[in-house]
PDB file of N, CA and C in Angstrom:
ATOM      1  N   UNK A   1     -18.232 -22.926   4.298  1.00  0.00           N
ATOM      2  CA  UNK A   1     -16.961 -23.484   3.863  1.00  0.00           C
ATOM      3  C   UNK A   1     -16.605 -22.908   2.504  1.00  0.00           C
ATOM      4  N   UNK A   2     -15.435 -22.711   2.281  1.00  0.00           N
ATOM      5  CA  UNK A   2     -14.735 -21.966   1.026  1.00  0.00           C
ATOM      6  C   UNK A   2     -14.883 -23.144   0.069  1.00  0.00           C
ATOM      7  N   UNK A   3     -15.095 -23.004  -1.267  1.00  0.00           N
ATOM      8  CA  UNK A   3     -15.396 -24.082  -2.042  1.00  0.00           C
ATOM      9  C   UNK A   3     -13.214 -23.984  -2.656  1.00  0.00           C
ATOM     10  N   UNK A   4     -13.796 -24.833  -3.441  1.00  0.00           N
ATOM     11  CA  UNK A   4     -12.194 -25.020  -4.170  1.00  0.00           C
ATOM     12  C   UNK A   4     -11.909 -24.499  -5.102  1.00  0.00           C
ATOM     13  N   UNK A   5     -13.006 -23.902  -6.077  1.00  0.00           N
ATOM     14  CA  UNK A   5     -12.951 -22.733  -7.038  1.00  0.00           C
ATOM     15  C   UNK A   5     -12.315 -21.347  -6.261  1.00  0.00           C
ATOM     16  N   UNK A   6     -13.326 -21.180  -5.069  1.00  0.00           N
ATOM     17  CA  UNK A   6     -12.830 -19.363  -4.805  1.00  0.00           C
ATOM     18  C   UNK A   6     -11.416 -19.627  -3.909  1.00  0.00           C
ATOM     19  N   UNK A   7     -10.854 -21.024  -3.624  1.00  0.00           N
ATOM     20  CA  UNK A   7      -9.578 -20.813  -3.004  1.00  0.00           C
ATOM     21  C   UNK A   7      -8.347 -20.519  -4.155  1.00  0.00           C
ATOM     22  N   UNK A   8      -8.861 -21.360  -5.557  1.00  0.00           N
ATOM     23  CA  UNK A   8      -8.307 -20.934  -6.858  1.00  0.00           C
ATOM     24  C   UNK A   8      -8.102 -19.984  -7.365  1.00  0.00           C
ATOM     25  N   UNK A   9      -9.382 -19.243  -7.120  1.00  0.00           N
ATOM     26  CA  UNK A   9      -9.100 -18.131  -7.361  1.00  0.00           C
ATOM     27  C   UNK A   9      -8.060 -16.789  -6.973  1.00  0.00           C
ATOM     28  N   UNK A  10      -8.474 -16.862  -5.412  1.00  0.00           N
ATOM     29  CA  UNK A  10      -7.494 -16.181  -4.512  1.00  0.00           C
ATOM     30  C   UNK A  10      -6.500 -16.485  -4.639  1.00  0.00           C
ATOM     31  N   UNK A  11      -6.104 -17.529  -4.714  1.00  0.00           N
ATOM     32  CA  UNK A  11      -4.466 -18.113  -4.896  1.00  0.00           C
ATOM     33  C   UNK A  11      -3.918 -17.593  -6.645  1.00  0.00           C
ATOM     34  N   UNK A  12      -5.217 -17.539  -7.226  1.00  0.00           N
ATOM     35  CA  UNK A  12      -4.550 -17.053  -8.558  1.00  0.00           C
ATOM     36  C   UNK A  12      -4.243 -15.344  -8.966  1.00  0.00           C
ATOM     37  N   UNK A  13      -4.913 -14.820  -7.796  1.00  0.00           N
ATOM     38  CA  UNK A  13      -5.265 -12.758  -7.780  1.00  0.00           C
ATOM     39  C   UNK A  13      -3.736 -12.807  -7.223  1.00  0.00           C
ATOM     40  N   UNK A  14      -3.140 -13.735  -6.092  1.00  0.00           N
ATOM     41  CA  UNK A  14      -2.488 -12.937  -5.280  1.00  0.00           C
ATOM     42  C   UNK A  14      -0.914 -13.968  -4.726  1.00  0.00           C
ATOM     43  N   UNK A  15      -1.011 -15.058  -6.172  1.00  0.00           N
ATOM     44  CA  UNK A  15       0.382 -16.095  -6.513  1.00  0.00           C
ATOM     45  C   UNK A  15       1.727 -15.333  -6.944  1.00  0.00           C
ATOM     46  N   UNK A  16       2.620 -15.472  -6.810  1.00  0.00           N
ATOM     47  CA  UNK A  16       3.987 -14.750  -7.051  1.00  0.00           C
ATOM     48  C   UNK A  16       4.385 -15.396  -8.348  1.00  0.00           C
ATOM     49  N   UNK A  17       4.043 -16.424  -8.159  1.00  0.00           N
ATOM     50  CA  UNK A  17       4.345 -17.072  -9.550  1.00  0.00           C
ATOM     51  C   UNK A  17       3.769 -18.311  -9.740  1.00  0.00           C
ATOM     52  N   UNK A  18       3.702 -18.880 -10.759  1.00  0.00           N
ATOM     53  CA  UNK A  18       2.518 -20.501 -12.005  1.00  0.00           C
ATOM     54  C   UNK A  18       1.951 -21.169 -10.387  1.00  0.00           C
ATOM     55  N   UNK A  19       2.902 -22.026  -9.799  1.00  0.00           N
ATOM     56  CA  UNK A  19       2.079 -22.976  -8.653  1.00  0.00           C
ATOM     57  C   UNK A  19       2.042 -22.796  -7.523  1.00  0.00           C
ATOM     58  N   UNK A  20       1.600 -21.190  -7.302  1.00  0.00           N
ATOM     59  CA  UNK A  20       1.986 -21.020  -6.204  1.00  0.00           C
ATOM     60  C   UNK A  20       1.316 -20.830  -5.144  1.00  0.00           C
ATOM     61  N   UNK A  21       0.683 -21.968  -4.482  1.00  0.00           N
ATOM     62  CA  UNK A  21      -0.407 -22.232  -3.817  1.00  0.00           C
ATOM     63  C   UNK A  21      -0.404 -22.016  -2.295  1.00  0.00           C
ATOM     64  N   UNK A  22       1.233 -21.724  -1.482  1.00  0.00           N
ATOM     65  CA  UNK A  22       0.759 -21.607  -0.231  1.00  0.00           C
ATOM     66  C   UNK A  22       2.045 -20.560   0.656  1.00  0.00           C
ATOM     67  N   UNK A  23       2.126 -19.722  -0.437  1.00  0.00           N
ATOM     68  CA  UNK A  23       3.130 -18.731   0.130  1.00  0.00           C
ATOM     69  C   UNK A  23       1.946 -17.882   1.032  1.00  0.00           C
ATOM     70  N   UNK A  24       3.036 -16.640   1.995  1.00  0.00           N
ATOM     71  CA  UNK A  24       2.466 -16.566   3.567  1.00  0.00           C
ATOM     72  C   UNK A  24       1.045 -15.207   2.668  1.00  0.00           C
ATOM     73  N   UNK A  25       0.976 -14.913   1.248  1.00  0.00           N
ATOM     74  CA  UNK A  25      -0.049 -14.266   0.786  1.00  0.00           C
ATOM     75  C   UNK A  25      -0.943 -14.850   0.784  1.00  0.00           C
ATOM     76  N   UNK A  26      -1.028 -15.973  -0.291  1.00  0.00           N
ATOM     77  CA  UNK A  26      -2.039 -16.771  -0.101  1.00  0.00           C
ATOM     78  C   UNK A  26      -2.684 -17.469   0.635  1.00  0.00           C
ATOM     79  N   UNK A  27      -2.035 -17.549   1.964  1.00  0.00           N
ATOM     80  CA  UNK A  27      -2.027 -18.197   2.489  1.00  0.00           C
ATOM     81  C   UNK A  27      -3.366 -17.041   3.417  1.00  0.00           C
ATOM     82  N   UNK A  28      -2.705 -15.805   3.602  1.00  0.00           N
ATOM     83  CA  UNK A  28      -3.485 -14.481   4.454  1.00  0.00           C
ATOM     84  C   UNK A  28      -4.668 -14.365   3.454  1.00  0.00           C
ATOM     85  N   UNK A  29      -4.793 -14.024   2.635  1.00  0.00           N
ATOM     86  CA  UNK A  29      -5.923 -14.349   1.100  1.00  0.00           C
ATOM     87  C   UNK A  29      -7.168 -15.312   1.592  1.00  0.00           C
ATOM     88  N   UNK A  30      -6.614 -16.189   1.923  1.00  0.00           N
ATOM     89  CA  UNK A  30      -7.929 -17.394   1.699  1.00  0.00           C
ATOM     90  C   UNK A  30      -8.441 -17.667   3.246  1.00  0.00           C
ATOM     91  N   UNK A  31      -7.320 -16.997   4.416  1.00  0.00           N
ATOM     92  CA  UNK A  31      -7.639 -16.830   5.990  1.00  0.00           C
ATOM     93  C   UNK A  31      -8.982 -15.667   5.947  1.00  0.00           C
ATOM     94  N   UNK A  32      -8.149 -14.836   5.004  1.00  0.00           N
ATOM     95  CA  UNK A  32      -9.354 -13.753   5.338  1.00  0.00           C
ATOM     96  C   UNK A  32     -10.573 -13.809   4.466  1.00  0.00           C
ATOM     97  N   UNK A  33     -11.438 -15.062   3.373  1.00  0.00           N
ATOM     98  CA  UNK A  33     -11.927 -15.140   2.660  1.00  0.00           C
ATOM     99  C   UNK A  33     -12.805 -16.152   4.269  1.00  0.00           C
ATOM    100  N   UNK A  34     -12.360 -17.134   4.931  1.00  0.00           N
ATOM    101  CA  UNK A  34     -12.786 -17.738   5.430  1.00  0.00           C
ATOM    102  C   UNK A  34     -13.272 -16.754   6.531  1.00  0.00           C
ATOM    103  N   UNK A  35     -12.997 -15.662   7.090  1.00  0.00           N
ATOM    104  CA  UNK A  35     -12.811 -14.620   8.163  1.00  0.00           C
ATOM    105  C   UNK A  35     -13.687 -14.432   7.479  1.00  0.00           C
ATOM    106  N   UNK A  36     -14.329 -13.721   6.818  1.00  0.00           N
ATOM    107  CA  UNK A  36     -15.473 -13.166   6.129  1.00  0.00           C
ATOM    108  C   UNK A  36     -17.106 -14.253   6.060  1.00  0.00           C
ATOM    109  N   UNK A  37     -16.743 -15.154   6.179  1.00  0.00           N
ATOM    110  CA  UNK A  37     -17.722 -16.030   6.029  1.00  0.00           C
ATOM    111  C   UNK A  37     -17.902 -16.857   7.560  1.00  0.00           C
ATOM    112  N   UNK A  38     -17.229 -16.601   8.114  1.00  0.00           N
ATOM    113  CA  UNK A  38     -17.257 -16.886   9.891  1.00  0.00           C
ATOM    114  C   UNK A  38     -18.044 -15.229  10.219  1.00  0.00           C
ATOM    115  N   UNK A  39     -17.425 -14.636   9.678  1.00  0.00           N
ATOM    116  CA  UNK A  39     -18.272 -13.565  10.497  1.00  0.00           C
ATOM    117  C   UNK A  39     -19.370 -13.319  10.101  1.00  0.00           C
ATOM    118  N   UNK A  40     -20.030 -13.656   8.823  1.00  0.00           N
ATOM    119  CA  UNK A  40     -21.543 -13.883   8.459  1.00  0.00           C
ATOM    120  C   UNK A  40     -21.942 -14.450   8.781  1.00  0.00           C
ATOM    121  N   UNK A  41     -21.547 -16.307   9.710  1.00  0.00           N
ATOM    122  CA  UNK A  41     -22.240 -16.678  10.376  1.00  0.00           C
ATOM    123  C   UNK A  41     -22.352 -16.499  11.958  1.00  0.00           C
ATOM    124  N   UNK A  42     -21.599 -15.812  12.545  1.00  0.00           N
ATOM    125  CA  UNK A  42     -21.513 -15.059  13.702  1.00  0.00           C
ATOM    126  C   UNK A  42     -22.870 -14.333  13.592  1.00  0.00           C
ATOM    127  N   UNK A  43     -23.039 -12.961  12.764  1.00  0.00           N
ATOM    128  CA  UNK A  43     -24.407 -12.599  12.993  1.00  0.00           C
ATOM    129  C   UNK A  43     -25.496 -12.878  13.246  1.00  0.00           C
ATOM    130  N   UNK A  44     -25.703 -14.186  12.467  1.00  0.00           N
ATOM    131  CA  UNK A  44     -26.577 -15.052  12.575  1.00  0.00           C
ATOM    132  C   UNK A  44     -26.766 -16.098  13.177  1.00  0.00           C
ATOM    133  N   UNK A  45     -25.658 -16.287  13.859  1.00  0.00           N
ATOM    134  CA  UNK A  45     -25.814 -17.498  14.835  1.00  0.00           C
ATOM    135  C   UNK A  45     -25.063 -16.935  16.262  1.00  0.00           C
ATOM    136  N   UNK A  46     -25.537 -16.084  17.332  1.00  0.00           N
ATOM    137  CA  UNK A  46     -24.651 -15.413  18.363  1.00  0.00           C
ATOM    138  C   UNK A  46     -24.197 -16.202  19.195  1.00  0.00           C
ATOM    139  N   UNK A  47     -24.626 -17.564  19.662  1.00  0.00           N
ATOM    140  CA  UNK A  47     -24.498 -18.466  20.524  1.00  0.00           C
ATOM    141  C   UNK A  47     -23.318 -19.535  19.933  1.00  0.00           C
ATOM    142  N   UNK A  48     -23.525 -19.461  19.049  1.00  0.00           N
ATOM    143  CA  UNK A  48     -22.327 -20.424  18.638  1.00  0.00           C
ATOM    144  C   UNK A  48     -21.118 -19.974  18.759  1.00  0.00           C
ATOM    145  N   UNK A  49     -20.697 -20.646  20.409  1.00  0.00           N
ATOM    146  CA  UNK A  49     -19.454 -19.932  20.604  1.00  0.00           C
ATOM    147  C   UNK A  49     -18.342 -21.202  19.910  1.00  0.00           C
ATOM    148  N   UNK A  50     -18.429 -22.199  19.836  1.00  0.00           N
ATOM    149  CA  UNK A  50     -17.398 -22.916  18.958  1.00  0.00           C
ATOM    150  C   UNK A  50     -16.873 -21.983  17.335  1.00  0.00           C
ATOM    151  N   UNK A  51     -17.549 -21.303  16.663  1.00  0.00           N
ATOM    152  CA  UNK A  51     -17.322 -20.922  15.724  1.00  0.00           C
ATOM    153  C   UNK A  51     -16.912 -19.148  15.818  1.00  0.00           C
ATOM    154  N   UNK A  52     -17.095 -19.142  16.981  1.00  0.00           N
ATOM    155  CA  UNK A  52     -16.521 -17.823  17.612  1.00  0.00           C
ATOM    156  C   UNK A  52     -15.133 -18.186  18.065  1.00  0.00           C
ATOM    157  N   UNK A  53     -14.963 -19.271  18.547  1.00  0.00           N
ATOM    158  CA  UNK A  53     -13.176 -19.350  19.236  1.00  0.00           C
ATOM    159  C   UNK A  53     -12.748 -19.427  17.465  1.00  0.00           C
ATOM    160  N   UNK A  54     -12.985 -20.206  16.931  1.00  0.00           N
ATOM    161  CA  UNK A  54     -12.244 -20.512  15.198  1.00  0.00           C
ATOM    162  C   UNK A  54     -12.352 -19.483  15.132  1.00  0.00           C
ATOM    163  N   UNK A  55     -13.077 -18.586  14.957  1.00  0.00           N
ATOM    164  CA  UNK A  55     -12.851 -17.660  14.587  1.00  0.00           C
ATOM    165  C   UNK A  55     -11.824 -16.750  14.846  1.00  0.00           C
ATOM    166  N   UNK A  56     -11.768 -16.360  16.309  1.00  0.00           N
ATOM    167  CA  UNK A  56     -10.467 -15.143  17.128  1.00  0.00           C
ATOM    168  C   UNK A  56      -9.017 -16.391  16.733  1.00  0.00           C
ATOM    169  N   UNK A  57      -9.417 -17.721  16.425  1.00  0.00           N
ATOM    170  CA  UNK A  57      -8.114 -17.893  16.007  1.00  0.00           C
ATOM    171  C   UNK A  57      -7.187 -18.210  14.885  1.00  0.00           C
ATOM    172  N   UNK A  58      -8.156 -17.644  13.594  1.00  0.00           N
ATOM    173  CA  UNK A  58      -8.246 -17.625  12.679  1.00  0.00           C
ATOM    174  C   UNK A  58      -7.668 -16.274  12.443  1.00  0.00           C
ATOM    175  N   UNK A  59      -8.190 -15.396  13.065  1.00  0.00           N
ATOM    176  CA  UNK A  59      -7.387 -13.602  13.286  1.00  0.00           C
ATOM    177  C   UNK A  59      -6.244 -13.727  13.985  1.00  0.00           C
ATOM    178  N   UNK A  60      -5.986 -14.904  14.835  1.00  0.00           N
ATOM    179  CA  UNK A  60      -4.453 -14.335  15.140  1.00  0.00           C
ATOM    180  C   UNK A  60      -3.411 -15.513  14.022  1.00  0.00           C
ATOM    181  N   UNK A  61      -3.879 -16.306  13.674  1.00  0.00           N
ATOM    182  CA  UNK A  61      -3.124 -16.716  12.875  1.00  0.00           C
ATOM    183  C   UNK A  61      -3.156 -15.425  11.712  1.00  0.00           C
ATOM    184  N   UNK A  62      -3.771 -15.198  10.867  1.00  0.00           N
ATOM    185  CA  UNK A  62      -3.792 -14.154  10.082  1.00  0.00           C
ATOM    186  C   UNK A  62      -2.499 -13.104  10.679  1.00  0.00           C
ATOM    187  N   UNK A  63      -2.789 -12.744  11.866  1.00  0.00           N
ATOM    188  CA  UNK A  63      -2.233 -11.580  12.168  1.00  0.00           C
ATOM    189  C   UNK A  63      -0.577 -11.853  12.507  1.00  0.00           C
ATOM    190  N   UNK A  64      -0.522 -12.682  12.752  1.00  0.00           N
ATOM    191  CA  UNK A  64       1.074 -13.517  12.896  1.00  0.00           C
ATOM    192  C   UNK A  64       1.700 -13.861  11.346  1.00  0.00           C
ATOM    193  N   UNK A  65       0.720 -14.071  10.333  1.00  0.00           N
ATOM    194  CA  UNK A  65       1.652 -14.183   8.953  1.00  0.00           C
ATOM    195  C   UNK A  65       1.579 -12.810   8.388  1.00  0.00           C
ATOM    196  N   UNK A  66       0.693 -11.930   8.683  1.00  0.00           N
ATOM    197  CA  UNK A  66       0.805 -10.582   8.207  1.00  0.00           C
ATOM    198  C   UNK A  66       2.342  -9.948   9.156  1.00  0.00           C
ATOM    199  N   UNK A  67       2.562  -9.570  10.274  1.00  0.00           N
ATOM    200  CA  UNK A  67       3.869  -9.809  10.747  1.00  0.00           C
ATOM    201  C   UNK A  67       4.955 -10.393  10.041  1.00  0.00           C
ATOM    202  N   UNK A  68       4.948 -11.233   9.358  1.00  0.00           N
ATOM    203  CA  UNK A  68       6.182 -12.195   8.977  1.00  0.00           C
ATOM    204  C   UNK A  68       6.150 -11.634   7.939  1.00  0.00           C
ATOM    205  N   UNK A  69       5.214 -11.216   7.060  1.00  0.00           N
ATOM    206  CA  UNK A  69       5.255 -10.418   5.599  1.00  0.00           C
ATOM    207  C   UNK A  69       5.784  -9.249   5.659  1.00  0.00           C
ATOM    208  N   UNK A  70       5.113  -8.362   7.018  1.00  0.00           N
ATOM    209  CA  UNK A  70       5.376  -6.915   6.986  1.00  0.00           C
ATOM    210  C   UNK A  70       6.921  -6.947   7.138  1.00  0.00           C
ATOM    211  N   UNK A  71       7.963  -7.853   8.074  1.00  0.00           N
ATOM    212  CA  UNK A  71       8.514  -7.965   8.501  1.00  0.00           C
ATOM    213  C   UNK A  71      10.173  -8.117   7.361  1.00  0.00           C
ATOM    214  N   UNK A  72       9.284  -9.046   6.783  1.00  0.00           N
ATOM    215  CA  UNK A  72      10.234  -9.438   5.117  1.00  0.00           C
ATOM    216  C   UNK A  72      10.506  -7.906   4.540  1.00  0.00           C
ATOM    217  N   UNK A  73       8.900  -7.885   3.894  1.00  0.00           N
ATOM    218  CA  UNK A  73       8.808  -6.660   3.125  1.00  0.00           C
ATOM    219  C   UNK A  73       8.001  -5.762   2.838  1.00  0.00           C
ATOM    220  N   UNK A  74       8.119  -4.581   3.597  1.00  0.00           N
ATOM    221  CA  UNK A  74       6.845  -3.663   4.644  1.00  0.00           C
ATOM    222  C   UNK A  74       5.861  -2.782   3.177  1.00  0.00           C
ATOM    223  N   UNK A  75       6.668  -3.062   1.728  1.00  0.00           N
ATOM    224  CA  UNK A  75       5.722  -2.513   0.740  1.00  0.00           C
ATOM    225  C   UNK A  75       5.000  -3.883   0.147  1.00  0.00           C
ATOM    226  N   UNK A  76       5.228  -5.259   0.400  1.00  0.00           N
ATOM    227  CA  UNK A  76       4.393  -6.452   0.101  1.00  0.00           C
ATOM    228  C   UNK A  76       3.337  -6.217   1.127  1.00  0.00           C
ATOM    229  N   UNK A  77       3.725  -5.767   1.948  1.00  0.00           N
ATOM    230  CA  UNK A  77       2.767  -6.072   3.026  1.00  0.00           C
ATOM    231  C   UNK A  77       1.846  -4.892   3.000  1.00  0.00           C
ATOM    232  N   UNK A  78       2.137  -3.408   2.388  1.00  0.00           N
ATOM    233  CA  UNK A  78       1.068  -2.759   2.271  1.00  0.00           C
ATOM    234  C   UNK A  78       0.317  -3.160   1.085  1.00  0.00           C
ATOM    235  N   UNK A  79       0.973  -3.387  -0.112  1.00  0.00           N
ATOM    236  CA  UNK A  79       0.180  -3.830  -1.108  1.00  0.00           C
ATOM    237  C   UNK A  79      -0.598  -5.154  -1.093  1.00  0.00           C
ATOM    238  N   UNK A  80      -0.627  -5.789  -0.037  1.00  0.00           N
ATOM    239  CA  UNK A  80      -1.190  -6.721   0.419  1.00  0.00           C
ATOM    240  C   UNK A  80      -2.528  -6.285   0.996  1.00  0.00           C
ATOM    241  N   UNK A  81      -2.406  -5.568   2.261  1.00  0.00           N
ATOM    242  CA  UNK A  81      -3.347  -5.480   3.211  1.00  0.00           C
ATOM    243  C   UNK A  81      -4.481  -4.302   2.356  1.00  0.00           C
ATOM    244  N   UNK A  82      -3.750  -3.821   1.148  1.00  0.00           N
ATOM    245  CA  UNK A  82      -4.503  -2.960   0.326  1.00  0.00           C
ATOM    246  C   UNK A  82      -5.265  -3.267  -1.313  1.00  0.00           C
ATOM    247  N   UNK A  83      -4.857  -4.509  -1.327  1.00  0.00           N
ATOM    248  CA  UNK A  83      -5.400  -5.637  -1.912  1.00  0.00           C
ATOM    249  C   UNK A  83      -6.544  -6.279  -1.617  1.00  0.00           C
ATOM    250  N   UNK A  84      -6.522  -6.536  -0.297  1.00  0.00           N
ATOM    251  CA  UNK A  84      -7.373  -7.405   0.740  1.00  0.00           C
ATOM    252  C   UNK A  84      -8.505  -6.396   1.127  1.00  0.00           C
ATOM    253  N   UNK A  85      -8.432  -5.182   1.399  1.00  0.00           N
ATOM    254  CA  UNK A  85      -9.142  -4.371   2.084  1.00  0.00           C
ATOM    255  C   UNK A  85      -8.753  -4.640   3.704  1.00  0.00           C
ATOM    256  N   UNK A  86      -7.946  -5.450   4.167  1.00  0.00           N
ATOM    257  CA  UNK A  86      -8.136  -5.419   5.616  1.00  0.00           C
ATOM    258  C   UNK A  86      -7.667  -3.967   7.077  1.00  0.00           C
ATOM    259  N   UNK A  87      -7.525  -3.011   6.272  1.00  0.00           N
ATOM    260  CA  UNK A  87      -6.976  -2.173   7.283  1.00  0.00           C
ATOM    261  C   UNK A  87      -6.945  -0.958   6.048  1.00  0.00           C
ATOM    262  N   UNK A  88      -7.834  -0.117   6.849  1.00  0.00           N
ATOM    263  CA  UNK A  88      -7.740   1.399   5.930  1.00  0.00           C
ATOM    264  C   UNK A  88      -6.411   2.158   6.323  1.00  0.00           C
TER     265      UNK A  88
END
């Protein structure tokens, strides 16, 4: 589980502006912070398919607000996904 410091954080690398806690960045930010830590326990746990469905639907939510970003504004959305590391 993401503690409440590193969601602070992320929300503070990648806020548009002072309170800006749940625009569709931050929002992709702290999906893919949790994506990262589902998939460390994936390795280690192969059977746990409950945390395998959260998971694939955790990537399409991700992948549906990355859409709505690219969609707005296709240089937020590279400087986003190049921020994130999610796509070389």
């Amino acid at each position: 589980m993401i503690t409440s410091e590193k969601k602070a954080g992320i929300a503070k690398d990648l806020q548009t502006h002072k309170n800006d806690t749940g625009s569709p960045a931050v929002q992709v930010g702290i999906m893919t912070a949790r994506i990262a830590e589902l998939t460390d326990h994936m390795k280690a746990n192969k059977h746990d398919f409950a945390a395998r469905r959260a998971l694939l639907q955790l990537v399409g939510k991700r992948k549906r607000l990355l859409k709505y970003i690219a969609a707005g504004s296709g240089e937020e959305y590279l400087t986003l996904i190049k921020k994130l590391g999610i796509r070389r």
